[in-house]
N, C-alpha and C. Protein backbone atom coordinates (compact mmCIF):
# COMPACT_ATOMS: atom_id res chain seq x y z
N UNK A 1 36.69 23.51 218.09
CA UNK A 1 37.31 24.55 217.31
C UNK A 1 38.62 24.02 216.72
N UNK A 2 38.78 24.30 215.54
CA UNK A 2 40.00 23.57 214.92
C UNK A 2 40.95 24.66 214.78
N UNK A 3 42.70 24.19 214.58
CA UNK A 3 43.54 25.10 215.33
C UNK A 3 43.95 25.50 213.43
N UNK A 4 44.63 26.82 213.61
CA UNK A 4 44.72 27.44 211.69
C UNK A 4 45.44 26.44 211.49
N UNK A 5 46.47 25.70 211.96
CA UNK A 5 47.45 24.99 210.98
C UNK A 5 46.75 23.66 210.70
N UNK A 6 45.70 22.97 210.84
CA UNK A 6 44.89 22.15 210.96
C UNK A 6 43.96 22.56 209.51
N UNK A 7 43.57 23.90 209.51
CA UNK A 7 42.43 24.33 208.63
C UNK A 7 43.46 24.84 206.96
N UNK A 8 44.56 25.43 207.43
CA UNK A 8 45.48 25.81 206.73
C UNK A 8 46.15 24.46 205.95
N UNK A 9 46.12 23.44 206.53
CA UNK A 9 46.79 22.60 205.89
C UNK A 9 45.63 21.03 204.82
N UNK A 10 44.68 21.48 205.76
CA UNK A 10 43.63 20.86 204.94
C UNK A 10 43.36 21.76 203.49
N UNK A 11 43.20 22.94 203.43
CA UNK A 11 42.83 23.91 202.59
C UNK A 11 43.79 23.54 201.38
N UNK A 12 45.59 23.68 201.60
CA UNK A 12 46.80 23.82 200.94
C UNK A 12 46.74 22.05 200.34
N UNK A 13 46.98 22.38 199.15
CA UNK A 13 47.17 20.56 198.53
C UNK A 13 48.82 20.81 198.06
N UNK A 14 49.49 19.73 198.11
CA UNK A 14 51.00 20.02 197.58
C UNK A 14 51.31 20.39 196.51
N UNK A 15 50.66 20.52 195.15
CA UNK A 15 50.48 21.20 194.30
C UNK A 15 50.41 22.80 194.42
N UNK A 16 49.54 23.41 195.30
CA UNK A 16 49.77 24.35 195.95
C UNK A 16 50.71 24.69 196.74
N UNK A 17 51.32 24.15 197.40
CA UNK A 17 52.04 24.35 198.57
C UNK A 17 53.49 24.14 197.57
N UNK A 18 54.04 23.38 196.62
CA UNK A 18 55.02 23.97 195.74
C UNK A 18 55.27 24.90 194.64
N UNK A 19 54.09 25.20 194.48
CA UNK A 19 53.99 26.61 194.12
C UNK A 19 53.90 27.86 194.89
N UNK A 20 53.56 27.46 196.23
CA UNK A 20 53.76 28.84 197.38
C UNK A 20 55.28 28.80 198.03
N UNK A 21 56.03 27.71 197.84
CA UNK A 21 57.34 27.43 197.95
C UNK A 21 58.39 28.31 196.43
N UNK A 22 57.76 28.13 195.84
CA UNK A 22 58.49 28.71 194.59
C UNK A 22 58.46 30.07 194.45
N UNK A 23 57.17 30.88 195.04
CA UNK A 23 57.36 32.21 195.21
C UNK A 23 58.17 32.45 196.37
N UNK A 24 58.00 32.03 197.40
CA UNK A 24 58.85 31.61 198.41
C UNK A 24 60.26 32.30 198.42
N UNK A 25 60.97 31.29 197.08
CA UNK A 25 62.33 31.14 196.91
C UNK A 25 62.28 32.45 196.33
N UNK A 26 61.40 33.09 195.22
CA UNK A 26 61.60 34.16 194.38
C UNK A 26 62.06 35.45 195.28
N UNK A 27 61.11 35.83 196.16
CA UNK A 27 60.88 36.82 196.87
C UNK A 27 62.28 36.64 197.82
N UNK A 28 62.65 36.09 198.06
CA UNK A 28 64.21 35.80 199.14
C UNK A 28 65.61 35.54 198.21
N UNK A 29 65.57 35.48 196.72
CA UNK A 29 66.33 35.33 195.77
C UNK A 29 67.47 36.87 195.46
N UNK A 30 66.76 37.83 196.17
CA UNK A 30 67.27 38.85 195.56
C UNK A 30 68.77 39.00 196.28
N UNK A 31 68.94 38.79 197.39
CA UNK A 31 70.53 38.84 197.39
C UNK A 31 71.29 38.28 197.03
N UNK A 32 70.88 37.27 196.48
CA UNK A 32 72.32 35.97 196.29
C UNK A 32 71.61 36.61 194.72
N UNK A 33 70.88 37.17 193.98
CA UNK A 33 70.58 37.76 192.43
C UNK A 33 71.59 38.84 192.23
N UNK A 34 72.00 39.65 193.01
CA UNK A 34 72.84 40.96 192.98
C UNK A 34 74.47 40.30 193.68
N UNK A 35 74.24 39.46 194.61
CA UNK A 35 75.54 39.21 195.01
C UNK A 35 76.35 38.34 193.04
N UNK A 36 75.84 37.74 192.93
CA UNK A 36 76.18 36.73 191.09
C UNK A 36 76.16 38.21 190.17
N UNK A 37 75.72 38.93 190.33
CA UNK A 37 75.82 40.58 189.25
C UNK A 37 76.88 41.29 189.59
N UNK A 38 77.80 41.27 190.58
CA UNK A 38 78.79 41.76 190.97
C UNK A 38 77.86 43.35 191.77
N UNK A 39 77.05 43.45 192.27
CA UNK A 39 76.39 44.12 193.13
C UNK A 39 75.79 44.18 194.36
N UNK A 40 76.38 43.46 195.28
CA UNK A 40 75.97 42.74 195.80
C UNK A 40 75.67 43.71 197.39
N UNK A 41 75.70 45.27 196.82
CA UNK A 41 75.21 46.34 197.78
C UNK A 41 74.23 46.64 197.78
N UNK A 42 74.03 46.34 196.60
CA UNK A 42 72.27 46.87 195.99
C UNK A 42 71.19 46.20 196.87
N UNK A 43 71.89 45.02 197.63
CA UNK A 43 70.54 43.89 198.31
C UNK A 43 69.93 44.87 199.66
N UNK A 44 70.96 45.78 200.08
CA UNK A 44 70.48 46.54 201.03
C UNK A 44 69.72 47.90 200.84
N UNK A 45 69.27 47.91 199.94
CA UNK A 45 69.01 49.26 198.68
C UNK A 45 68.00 48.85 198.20
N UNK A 46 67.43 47.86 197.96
CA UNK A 46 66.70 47.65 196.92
C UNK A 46 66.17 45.78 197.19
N UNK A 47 65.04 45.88 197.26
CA UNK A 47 64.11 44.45 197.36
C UNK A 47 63.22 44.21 196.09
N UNK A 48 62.68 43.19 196.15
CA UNK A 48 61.71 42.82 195.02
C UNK A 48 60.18 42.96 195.90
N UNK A 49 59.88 43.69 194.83
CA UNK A 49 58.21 44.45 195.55
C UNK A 49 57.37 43.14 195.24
N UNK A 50 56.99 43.04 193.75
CA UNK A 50 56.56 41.67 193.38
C UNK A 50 56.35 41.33 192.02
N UNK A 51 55.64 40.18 191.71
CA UNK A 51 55.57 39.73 190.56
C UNK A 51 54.25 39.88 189.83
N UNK A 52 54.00 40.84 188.80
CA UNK A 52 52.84 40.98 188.25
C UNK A 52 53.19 41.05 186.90
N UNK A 53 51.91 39.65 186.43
CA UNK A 53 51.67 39.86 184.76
C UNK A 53 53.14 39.53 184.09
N UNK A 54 53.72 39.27 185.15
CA UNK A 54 55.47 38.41 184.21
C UNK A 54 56.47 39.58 184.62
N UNK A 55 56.17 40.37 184.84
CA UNK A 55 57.37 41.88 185.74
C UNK A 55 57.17 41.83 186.94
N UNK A 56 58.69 41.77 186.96
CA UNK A 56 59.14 42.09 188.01
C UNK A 56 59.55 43.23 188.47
N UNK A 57 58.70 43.99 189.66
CA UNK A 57 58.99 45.00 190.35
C UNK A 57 60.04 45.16 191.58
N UNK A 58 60.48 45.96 190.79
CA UNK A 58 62.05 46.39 192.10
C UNK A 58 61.96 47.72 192.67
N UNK A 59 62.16 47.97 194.24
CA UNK A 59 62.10 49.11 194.37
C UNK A 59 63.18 49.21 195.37
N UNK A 60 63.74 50.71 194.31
CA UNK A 60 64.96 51.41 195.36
C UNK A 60 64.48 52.36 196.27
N UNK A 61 65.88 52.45 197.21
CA UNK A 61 65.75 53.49 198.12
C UNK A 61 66.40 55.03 197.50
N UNK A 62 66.79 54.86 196.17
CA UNK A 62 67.96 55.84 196.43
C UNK A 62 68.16 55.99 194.48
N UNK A 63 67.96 57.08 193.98
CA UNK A 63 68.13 56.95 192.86
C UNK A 63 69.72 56.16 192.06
N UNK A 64 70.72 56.57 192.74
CA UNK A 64 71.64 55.85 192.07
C UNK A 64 71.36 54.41 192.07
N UNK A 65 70.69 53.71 192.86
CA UNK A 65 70.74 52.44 193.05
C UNK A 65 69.79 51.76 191.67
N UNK A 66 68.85 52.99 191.62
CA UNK A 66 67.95 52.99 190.61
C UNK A 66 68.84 52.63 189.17
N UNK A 67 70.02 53.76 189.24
CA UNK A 67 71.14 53.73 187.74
C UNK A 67 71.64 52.23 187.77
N UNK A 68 72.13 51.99 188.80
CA UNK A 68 72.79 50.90 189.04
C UNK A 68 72.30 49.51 188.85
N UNK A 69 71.13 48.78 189.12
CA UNK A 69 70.36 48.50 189.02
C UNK A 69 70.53 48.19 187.06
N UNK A 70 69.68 49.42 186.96
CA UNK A 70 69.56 49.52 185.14
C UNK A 70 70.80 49.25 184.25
N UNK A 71 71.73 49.38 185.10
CA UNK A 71 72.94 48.75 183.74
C UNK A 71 72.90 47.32 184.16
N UNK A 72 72.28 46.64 185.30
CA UNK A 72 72.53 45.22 184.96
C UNK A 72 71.10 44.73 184.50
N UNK A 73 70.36 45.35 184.46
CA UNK A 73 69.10 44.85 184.10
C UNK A 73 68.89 43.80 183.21
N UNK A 74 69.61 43.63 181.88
CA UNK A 74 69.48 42.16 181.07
C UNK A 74 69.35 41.53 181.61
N UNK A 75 71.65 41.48 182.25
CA UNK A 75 71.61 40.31 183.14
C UNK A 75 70.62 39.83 183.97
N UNK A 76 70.19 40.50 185.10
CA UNK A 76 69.30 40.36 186.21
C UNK A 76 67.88 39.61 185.35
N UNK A 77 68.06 40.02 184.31
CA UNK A 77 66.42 39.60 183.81
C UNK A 77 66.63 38.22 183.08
N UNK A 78 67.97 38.09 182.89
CA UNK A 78 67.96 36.69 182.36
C UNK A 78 68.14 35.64 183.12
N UNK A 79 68.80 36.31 184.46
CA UNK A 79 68.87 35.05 185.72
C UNK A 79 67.44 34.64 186.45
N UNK A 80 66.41 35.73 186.30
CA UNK A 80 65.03 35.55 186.53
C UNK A 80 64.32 34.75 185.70
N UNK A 81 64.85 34.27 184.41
CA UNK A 81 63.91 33.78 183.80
C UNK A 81 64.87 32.13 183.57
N UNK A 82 65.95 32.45 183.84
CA UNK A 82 66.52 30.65 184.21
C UNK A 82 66.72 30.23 185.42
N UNK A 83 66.40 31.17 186.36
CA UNK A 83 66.57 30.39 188.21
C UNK A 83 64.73 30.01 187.87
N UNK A 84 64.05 30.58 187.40
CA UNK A 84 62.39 30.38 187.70
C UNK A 84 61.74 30.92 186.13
N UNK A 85 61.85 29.62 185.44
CA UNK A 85 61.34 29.57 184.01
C UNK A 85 59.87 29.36 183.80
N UNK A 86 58.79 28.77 185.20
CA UNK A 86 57.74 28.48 184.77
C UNK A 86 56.71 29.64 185.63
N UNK A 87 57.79 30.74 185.87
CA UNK A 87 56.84 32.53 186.26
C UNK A 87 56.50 33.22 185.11
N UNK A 88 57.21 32.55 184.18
CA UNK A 88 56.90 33.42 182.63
C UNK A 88 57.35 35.22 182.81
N UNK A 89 58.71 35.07 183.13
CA UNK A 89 59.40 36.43 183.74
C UNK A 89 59.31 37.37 182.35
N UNK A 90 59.04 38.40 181.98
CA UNK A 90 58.99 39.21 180.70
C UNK A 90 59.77 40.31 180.53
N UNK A 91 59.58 41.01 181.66
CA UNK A 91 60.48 42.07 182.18
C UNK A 91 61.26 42.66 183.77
N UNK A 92 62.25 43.13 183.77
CA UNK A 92 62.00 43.95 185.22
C UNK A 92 61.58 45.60 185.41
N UNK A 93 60.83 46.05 186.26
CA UNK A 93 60.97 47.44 186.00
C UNK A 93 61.14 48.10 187.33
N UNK A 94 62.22 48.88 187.47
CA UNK A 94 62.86 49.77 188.67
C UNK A 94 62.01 50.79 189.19
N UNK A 95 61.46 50.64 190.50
CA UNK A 95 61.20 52.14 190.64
C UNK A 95 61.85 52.33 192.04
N UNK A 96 61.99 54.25 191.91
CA UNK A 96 61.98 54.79 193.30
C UNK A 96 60.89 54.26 194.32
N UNK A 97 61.31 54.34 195.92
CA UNK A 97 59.85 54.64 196.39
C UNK A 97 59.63 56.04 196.79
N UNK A 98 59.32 56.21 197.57
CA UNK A 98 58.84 57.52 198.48
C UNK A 98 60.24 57.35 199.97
N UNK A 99 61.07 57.88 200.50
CA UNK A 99 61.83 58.23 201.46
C UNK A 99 61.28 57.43 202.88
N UNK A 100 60.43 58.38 203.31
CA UNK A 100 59.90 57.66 204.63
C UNK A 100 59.57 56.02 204.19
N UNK A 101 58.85 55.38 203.12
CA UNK A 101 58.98 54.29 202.65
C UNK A 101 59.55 53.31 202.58
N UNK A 102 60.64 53.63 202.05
CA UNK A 102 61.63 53.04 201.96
C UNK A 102 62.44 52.62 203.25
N UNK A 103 62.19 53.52 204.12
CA UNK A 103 62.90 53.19 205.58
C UNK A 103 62.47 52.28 206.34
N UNK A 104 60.79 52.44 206.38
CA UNK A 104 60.16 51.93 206.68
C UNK A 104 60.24 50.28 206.36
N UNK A 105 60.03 49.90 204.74
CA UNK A 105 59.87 48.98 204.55
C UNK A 105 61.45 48.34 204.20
N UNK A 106 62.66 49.11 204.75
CA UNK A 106 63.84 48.19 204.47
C UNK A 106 64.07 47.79 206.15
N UNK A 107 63.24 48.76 207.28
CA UNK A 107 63.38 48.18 208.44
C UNK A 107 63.05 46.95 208.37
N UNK A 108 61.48 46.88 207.77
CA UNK A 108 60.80 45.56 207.83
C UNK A 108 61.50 44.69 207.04
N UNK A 109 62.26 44.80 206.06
CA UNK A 109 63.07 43.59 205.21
C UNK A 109 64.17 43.23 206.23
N UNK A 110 64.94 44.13 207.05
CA UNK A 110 66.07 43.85 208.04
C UNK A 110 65.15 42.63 209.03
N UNK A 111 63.96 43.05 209.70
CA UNK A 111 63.58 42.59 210.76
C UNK A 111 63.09 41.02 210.19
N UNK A 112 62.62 41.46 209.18
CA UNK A 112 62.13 39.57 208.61
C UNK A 112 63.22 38.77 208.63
N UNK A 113 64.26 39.31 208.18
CA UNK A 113 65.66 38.62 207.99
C UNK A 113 66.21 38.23 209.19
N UNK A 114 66.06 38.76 210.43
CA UNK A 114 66.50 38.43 211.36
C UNK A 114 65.42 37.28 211.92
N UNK A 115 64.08 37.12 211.87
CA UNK A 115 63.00 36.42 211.98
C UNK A 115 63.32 35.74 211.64
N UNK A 116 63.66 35.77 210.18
CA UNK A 116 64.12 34.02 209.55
C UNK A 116 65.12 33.03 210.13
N UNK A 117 65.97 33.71 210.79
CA UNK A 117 67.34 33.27 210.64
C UNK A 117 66.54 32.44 212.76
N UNK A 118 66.11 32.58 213.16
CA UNK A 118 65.26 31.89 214.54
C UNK A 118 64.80 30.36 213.76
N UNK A 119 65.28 29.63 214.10
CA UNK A 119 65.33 28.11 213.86
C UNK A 119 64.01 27.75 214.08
N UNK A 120 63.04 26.68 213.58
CA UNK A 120 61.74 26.60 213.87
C UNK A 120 62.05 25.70 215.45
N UNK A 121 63.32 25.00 215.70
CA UNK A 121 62.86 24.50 217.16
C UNK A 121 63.25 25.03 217.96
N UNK A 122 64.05 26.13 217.65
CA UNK A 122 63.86 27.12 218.75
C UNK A 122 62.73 27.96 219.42
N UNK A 123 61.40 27.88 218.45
CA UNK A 123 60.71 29.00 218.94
C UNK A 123 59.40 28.49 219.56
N UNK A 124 59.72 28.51 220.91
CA UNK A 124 58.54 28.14 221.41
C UNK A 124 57.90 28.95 222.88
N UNK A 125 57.58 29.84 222.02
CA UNK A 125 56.41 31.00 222.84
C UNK A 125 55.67 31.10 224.13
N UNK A 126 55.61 31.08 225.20
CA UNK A 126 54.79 31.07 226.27
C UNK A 126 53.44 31.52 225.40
N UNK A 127 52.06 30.86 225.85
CA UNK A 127 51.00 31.61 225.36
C UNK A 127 50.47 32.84 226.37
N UNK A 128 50.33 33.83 226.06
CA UNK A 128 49.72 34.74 226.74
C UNK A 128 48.21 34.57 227.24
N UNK A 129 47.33 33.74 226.86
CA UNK A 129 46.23 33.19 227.07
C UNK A 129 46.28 32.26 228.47
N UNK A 130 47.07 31.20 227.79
CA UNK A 130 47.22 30.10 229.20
C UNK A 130 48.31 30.10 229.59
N UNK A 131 49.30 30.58 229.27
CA UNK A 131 50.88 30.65 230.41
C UNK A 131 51.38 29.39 230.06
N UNK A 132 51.13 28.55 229.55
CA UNK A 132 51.86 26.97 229.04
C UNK A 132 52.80 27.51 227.44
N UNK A 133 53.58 26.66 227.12
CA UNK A 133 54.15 26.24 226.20
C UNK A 133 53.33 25.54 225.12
N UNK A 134 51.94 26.00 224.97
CA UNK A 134 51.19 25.30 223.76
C UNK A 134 51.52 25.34 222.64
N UNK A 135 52.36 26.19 221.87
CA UNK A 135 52.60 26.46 220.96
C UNK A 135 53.37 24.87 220.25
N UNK A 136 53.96 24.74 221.03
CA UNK A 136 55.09 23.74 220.69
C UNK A 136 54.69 22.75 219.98
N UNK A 137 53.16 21.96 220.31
CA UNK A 137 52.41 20.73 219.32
C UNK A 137 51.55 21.13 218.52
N UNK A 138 51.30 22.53 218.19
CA UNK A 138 50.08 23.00 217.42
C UNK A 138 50.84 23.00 215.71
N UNK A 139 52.00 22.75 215.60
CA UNK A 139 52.84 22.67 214.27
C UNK A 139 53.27 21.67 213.95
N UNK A 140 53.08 20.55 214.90
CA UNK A 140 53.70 19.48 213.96
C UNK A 140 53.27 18.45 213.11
N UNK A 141 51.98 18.81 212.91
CA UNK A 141 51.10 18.80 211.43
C UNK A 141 51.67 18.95 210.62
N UNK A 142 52.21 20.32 210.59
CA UNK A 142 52.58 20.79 209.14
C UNK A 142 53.77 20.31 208.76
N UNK A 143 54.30 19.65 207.65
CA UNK A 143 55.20 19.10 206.85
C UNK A 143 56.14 20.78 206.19
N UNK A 144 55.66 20.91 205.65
CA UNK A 144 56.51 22.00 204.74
C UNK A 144 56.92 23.43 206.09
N UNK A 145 58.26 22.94 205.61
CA UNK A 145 59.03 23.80 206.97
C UNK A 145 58.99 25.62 206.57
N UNK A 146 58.78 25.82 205.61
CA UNK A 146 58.67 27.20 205.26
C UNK A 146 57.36 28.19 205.65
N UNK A 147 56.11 27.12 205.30
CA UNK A 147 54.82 27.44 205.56
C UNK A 147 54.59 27.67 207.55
N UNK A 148 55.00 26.52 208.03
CA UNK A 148 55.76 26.45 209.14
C UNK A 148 55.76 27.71 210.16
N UNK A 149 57.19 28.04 209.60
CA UNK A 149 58.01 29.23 210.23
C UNK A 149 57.18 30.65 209.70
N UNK A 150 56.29 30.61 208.77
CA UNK A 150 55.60 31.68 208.44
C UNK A 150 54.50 31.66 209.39
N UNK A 151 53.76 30.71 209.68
CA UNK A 151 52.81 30.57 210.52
C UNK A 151 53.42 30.81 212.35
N UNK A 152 54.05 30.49 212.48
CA UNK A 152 54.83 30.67 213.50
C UNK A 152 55.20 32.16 213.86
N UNK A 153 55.73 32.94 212.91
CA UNK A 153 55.58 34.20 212.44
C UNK A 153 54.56 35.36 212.75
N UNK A 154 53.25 34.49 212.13
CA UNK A 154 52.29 35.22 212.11
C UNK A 154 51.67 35.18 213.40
N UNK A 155 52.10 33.99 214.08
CA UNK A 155 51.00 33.85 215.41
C UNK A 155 51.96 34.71 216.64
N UNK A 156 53.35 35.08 216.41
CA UNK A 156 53.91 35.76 217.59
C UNK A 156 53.62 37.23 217.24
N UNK A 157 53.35 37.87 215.54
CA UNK A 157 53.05 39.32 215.17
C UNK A 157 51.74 39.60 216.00
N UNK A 158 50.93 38.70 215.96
CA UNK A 158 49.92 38.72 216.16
C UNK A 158 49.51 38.81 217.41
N UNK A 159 50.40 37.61 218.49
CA UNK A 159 50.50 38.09 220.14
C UNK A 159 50.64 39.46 220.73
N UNK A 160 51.94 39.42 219.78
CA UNK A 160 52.42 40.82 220.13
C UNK A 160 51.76 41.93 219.61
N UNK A 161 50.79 42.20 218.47
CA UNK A 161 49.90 43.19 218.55
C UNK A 161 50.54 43.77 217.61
N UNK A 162 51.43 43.30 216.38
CA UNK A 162 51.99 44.03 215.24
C UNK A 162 51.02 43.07 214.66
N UNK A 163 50.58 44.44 213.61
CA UNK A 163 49.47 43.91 212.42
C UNK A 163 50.05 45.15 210.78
């Protein structure tokens, strides 16, 4: 039986894998995007949902953030299309979400953020299966430290029974 980062990394060619790096950067861009706009409150307010068809979707928690937001919108749309010129950025467009939503999914932006910030050699998991420290050689296959720590990620959500 072959282990995912084994199958995962045969699958991924580096051509791929710097282009899954580049969305990467996009999707984690948005605070240091609002901190350079002189807004740099909005990062707790407001994430980037995603990238479709060349727009970029933003969603607030909070209608002012929504106003706020819209007076920098050029700007914001012109730093999207010179930090990352080959997304073919066209527009941005703001929306509300829904309340409970928004809580929800700015918990989950808090909690990733804190996820991230766990060093990849710090994290090395007891397995709940065999009680050893296996985790520790099943990654060092993988070269690209981002793909990495996502996989790493996914295999403790996954212990732990968050899906």
């Amino acid at each position: 039986m072959k282990r995912i980062g084994d199958i995962i990394t045969s699958v991924f060619d580096e051509k791929n894998m710097e282009k899954a790096d580049g969305y990467s950067v996009f999707f984690s861009c948005w605070k240091d995007m609002t901190e350079k706009n002189n807004i740099p409150s909005a990062a707790a307010h407001s994430w980037i949902k995603s990238l479709d068809n060349g727009l970029v979707w933003i969603e607030v928690d909070h209608p002012g953030w929504k106003q706020i937001l819209q007076t920098k919108e050029s700007k914001l749309l012109h730093d999207f299309r010179y930090r990352f010129p080959k997304m073919g950025i066209s527009g941005i467009s703001i929306m509300l979400c829904r309340p409970e939503k928004a809580k929800s999914e700015c918990t989950a932006k808090i909690i990733a953020k804190e996820e991230e910030t766990v060093p990849v050699e710090d994290f090395h998991e007891e397995s709940p299966v065999t009680g050893d420290r296996a985790y520790e050689f099943e990654y060092d296959n993988i070269k690209n430290t981002a793909l990495k720590k996502l996989l790493m990620r996914l295999e403790k959500n996954l212990i732990n029974g968050n899906t």
